[in-house]
Protein backbone atom coordinates (compact mmCIF):
# COMPACT_ATOMS: atom_id res chain seq x y z
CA UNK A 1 118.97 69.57 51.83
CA UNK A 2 121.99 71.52 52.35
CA UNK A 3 125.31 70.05 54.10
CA UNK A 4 125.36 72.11 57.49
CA UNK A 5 128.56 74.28 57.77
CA UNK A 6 129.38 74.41 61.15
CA UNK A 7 128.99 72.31 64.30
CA UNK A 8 127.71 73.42 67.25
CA UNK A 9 128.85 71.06 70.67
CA UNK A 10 126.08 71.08 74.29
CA UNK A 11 127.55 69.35 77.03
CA UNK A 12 124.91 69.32 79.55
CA UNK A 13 127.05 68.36 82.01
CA UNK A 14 129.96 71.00 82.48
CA UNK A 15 129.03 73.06 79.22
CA UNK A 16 128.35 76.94 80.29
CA UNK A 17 125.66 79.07 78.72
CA UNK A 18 127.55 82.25 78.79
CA UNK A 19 128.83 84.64 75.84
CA UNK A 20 132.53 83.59 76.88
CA UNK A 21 131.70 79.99 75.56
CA UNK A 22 131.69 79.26 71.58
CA UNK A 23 129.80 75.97 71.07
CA UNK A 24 133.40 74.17 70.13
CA UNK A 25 134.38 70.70 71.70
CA UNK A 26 136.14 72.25 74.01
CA UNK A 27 134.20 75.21 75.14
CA UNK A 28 130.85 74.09 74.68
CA UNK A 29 127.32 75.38 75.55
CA UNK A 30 125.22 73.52 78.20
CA UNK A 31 121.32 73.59 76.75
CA UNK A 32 120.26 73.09 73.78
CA UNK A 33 118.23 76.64 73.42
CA UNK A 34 121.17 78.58 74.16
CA UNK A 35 123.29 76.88 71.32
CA UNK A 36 120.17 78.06 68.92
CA UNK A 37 119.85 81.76 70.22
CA UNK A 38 124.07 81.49 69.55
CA UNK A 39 123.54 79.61 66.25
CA UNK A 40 120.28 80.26 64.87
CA UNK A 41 119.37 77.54 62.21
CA UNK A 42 119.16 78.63 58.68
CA UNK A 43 118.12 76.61 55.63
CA UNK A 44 120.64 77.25 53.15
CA UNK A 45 123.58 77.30 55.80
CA UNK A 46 122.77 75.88 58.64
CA UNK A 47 124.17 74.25 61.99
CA UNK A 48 124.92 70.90 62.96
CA UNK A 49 124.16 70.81 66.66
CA UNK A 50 126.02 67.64 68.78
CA UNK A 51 125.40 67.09 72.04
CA UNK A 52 126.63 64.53 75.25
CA UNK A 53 126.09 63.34 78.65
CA UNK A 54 128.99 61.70 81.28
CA UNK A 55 128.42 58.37 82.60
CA UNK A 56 128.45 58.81 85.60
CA UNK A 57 126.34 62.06 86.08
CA UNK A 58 127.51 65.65 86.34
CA UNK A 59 131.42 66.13 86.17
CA UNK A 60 134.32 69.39 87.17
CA UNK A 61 135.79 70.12 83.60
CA UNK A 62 138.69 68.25 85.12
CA UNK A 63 136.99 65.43 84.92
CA UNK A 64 138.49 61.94 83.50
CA UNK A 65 137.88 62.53 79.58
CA UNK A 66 137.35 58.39 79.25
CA UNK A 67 133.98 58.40 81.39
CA UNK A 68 132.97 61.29 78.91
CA UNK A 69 130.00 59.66 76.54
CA UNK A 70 130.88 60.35 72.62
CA UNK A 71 128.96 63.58 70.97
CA UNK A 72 126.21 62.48 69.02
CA UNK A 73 124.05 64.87 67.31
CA UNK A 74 120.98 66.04 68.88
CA UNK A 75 118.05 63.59 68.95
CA UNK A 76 114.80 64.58 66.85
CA UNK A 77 112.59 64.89 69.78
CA UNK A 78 114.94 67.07 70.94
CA UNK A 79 115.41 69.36 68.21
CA UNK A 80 111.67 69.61 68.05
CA UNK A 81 111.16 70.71 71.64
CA UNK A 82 113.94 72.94 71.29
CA UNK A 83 112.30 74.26 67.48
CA UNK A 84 109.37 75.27 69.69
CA UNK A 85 111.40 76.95 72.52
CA UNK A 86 113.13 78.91 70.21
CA UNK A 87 110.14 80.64 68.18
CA UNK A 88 108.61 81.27 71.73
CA UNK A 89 112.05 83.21 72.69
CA UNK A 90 111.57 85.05 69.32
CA UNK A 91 107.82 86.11 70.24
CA UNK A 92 109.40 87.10 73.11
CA UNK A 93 112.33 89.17 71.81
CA UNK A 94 109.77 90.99 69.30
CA UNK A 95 107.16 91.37 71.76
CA UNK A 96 110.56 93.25 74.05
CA UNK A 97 111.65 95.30 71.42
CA UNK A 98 107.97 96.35 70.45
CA UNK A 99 107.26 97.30 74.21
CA UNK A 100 110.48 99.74 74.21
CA UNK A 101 109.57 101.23 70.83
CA UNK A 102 105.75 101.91 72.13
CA UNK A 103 107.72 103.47 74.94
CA UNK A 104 110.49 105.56 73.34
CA UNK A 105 107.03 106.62 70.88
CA UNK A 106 105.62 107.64 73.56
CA UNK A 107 108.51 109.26 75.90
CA UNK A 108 109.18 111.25 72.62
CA UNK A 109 105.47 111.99 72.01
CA UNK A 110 105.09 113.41 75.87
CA UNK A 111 108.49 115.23 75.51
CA UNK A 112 107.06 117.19 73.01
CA UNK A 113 103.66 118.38 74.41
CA UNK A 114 105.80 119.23 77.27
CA UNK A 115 107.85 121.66 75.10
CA UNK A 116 103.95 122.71 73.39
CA UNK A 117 102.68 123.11 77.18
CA UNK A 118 105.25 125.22 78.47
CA UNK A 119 104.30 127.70 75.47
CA UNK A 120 100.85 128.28 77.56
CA UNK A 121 100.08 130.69 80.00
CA UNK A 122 96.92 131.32 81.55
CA UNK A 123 95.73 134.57 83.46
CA UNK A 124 93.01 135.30 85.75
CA UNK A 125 90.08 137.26 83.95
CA UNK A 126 89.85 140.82 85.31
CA UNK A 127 86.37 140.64 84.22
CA UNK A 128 85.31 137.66 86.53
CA UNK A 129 83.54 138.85 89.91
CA UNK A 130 86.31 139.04 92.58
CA UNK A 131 86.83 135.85 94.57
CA UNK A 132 86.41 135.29 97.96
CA UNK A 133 88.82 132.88 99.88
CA UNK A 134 87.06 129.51 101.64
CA UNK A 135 88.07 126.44 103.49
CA UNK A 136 87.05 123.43 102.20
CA UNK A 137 84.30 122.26 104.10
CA UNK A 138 82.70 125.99 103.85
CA UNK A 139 78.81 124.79 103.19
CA UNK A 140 76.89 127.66 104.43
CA UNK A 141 74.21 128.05 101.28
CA UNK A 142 74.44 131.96 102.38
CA UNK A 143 78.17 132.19 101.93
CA UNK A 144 78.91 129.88 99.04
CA UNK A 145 75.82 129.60 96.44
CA UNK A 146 76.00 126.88 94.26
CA UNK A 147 75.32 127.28 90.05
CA UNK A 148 72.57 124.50 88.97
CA UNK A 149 72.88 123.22 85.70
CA UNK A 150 75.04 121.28 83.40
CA UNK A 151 76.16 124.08 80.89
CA UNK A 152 75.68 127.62 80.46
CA UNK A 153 72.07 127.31 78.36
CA UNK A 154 70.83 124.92 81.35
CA UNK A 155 71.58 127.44 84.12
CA UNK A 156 68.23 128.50 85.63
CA UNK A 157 68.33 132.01 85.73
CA UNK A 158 66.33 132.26 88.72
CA UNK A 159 68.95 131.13 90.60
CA UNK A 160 71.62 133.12 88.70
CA UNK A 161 75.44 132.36 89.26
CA UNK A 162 77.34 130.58 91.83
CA UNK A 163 80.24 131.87 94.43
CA UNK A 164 83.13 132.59 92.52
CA UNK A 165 85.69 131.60 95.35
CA UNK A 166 88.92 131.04 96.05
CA UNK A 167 90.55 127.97 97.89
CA UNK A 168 94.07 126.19 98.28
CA UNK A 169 94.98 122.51 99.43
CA UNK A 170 96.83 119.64 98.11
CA UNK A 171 96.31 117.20 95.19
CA UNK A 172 94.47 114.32 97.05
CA UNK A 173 93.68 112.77 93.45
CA UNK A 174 92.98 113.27 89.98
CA UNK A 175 92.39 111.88 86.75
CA UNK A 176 92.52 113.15 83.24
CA UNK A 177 89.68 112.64 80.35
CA UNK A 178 89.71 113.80 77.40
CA UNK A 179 90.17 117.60 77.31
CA UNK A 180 88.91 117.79 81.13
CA UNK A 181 91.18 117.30 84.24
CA UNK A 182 89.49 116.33 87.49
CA UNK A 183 91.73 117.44 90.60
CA UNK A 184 90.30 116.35 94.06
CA UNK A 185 91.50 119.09 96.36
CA UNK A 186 92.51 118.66 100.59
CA UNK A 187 93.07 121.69 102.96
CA UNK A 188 92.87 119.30 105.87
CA UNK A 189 89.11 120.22 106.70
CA UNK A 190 87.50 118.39 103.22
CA UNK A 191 87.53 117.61 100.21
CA UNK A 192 86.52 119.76 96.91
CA UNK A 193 86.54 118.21 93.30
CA UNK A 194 87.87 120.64 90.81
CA UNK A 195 87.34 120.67 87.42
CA UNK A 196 89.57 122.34 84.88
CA UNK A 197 88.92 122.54 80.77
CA UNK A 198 90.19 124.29 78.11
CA UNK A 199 93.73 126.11 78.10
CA UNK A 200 94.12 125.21 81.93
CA UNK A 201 94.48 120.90 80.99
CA UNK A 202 97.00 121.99 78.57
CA UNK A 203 100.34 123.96 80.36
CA UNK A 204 102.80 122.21 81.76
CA UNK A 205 101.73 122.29 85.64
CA UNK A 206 98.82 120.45 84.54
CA UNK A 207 100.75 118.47 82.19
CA UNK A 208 103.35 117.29 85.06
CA UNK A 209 100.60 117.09 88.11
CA UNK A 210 101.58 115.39 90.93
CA UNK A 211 99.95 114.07 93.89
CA UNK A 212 100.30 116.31 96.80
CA UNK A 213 101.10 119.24 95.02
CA UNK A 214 99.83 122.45 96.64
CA UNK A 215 98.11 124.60 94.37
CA UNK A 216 95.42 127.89 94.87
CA UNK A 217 92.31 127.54 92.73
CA UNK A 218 90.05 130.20 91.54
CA UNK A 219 86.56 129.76 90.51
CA UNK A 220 82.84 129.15 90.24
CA UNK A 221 81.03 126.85 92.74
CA UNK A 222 78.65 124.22 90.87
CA UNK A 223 76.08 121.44 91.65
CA UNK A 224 77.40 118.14 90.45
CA UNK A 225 75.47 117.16 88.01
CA UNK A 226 72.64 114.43 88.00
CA UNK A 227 74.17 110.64 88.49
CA UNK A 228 77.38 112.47 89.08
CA UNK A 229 79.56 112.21 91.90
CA UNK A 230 81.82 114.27 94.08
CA UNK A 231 82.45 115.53 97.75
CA UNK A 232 79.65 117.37 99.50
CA UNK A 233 77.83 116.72 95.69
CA UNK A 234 79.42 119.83 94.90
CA UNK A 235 82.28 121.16 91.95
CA UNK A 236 84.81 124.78 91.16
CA UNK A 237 84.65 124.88 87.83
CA UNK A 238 88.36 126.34 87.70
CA UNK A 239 89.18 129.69 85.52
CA UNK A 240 92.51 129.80 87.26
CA UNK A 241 95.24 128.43 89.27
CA UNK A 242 98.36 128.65 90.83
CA UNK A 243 101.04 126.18 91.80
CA UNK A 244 102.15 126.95 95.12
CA UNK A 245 104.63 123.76 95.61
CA UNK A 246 104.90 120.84 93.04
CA UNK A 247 105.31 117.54 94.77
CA UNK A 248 108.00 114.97 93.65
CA UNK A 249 107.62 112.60 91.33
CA UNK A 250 108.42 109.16 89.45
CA UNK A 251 110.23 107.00 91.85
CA UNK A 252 109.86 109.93 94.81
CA UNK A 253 106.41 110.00 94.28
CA UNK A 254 103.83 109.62 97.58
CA UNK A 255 102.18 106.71 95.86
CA UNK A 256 105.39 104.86 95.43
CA UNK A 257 107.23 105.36 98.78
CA UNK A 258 104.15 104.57 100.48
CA UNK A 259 101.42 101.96 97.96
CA UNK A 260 99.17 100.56 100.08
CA UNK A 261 100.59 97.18 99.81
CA UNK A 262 103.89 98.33 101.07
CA UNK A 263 105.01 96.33 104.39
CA UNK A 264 104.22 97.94 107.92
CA UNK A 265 107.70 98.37 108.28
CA UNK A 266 107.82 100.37 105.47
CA UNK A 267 104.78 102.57 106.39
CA UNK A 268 105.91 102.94 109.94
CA UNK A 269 109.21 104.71 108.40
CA UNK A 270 106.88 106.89 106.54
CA UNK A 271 104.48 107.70 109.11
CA UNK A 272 104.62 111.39 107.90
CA UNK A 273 103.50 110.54 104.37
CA UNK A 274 101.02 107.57 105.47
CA UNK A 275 99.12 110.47 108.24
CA UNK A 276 98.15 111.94 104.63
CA UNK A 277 96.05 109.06 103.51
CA UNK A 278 91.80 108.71 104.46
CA UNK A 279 92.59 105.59 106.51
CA UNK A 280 95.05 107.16 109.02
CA UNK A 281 93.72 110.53 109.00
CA UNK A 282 90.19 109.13 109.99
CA UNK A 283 92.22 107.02 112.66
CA UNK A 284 93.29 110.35 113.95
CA UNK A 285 89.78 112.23 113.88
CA UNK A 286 88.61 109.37 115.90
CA UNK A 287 91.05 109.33 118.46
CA UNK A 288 90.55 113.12 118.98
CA UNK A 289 86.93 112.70 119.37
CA UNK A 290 87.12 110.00 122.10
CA UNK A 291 89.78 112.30 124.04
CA UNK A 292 87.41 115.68 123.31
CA UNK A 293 84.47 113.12 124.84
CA UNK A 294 86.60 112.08 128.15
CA UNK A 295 87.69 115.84 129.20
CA UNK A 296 83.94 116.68 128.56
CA UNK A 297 83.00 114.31 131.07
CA UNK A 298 85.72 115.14 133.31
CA UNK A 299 84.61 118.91 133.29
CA UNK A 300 81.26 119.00 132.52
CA UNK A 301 79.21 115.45 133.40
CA UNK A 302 81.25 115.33 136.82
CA UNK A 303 80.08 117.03 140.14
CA UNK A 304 81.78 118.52 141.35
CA UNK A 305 83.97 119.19 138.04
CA UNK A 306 87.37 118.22 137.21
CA UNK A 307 89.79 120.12 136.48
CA UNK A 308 92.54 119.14 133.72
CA UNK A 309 96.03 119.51 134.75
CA UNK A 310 99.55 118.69 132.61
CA UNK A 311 101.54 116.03 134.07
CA UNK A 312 105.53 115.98 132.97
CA UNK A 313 106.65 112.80 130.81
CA UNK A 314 109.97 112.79 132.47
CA UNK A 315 110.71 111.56 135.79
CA UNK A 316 113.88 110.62 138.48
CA UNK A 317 112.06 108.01 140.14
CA UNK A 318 110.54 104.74 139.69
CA UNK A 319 106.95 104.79 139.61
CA UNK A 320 105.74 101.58 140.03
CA UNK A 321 107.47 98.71 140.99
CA UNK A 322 108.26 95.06 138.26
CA UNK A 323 108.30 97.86 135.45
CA UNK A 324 110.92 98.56 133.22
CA UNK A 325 112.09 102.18 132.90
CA UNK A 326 113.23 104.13 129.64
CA UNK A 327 116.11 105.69 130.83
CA UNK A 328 118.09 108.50 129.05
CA UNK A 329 120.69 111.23 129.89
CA UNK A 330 119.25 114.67 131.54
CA UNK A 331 121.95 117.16 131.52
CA UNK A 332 124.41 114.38 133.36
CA UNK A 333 121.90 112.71 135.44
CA UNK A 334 119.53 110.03 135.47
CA UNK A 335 116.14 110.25 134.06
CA UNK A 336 113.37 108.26 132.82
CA UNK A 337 109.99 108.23 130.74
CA UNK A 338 107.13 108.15 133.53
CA UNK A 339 105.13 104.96 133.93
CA UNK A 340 102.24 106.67 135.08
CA UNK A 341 100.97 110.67 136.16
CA UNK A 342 99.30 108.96 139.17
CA UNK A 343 101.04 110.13 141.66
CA UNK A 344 102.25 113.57 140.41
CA UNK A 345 98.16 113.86 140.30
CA UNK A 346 97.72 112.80 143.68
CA UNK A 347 100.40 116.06 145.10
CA UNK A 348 97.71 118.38 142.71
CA UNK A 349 94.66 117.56 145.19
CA UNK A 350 95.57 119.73 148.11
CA UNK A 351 95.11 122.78 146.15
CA UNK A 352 93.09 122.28 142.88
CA UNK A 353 90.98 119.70 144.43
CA UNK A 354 89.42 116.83 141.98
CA UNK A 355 91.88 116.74 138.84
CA UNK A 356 92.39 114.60 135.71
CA UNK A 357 94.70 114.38 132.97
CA UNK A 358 95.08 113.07 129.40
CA UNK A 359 98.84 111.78 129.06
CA UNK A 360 101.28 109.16 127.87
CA UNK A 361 103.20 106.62 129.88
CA UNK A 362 105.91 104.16 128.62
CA UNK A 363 106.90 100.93 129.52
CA UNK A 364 110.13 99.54 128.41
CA UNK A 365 109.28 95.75 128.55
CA UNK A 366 110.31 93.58 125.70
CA UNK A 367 106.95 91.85 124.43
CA UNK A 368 106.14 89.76 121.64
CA UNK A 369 102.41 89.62 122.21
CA UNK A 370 100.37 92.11 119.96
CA UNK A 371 98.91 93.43 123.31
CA UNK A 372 101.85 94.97 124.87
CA UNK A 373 102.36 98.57 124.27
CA UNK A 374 105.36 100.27 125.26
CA UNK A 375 103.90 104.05 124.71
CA UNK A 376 99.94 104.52 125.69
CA UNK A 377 97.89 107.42 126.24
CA UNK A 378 95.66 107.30 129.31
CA UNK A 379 93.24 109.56 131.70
């Protein structure tokens, strides 16, 4: 066995595992692993690794040198446990450096079907019958017709071709496959998957697709296939498209700033991008369904009816009383956000008779129960 050549010092104690220390008496390393990933052994010229403890426990490097224990070299238990430490920091270096070549691979790789893809271009096929332009949830079988089928040889030719149409929305979702890109497409009325093949998969809009992009789709309405699935079971089988607006991306992306295990504060600040999401869009359908159901009942279910008036939110007096007002600067004067349309209602009777409204109010107390509500809408 060969003499080790150099000797490498651990004080546990004051030691410092930092590149500015050398593994010398006098500047040495504090563990044991560090001093290895420093000093790797080596059979034919190795390392001699020492190593030392105070007395008295942990010590300032000003410490008295005579309560210092001697260096001793490192125990065997101890240079096996640190033996097994180190391969697992190798693994781990490897298993690094192999994760950032798969990446630059495939960083380059993508960089250069970008520069293929921006070599397409696509064009709308004068020969196509001219499309007609739909919203979304357009499901009138005598407007839009729907092609049955899953290819061209399964079409029944009874039923002949569907509506070649013509729609625009945002990127809800999508997902690539193979040589097929599915695009789920929102106007704010529904939902329409769309599928595009071929040449359209391959330029670089549809390489670089973001989510809520804004694009105008032209194309022929199918049936989804059998065991298939898709809004209103129905597909445009794309021939051409348009970007209208690309979306931001990467770290600006919709589904970063707002992943649906951000924190409420978080979604609160982004109430603009969160309102684009199925949760808080339904929350908003369902609140203007109960207010369409209480003015129906106000004007039509009542007898005699009601009739709706407008109520302002700001006020110079105190509504009612143990209530805290918002208050904020009108011109120079005093105003506040009303507490209630109550009474402005009640100076409506004389001359429009029954009336109702549908308004905020705001209260200004500090609560910390879940129940308090400082801005409510109320009839």
């Amino acid at each position: 066995m060969a003499t080790p050549s150099k000797k490498v010092y651990v004080d546990e104690d004051v030691g410092k595992d930092e590149p500015s220390a050398d593994g010398s008496e006098t500047s040495p390393y504090k563990t044991l692993l560090f001093a290895y990933i420093q000093h790797p052994p080596v059979q034919a010229d190795g390392s001699e690794y020492f190593t030392r403890k105070s007395d008295t426990g942990p010590m300032s490097e000003e410490g008295d040198p005579a309560t210092r224990k001697e260096w001793k070299p490192a125990t065997t238990s101890a240079m096996k446990k640190v033996t097994k430490l180190y391969e697992q920091h190798k693994k781990k270096l490897a298993k690094t450096d192999g994760l950032a070549t798969r990446e630059k691979e495939e960083k380059e790789k993508r960089q250069q079907a970008i520069q293929e893809a921006m070599k397409v271009k696509i064009t709308e096929d004068p020969k196509l019958p001219k499309a007609f332009k739909i919203r979304l949830d357009e499901k009138d079988p005598a407007i839009v017709k729907l092609r049955k089928g899953t290819s061209e040889k399964d079409v029944d030719c009874s039923e002949g071709r569907g509506s070649r149409v013509r729609v625009t929305g945002r990127v809800h979702r999508f997902r690539a496959q193979k040589d097929v890109l599915f695009i789920t497409l929102r106007d704010g009325y529904g939902l329409l998957q769309c599928v595009l093949t071929g040449d359209l998969t391959k330029t670089y809009d549809a390489l670089t697709l973001t989510q809520e992009t804004s694009m105008e789709m032209w194309g022929e309405m199918w049936e989804v296939p059998p065991k298939q699935h898709a809004p209103d079971d129905r597909e445009l089988h794309v021939d051409y498209y348009e970007v209208i607006g690309k979306a931001a991306g990467d770290k600006d992306a919709i589904t970063t700033r707002v992943a649906p295990d951000s924190d409420p504060q978080t979604l609160y600040d982004n109430r603009h991008l969160v309102l684009r999401g199925e949760n808080s869009s339904s929350v908003m359908k369902v609140r203007a369904a109960t207010l369409r159901a209480f003015r129906q009942v106000y004007e039509s279910e009542t007898t005699p009816s009601c009739l709706e008036v407008t109520p302002p939110c700001m006020v110079q007096t105190q509504v009612e009383g143990g209530a805290t007002l918002f208050e904020f600067n009108y011109y120079g004067e005093k105003a506040y956000l009303t507490q209630t349309s109550q009474l402005y209602l009640e100076t409506c009777l004389p001359s429009l008779g029954n009336v109702f409204c549908v308004a905020p109010s705001f209260r200004a107390e500090k609560s910390l129960t879940r129940r308090h509500l400082s801005e409510y809408t109320h009839t």
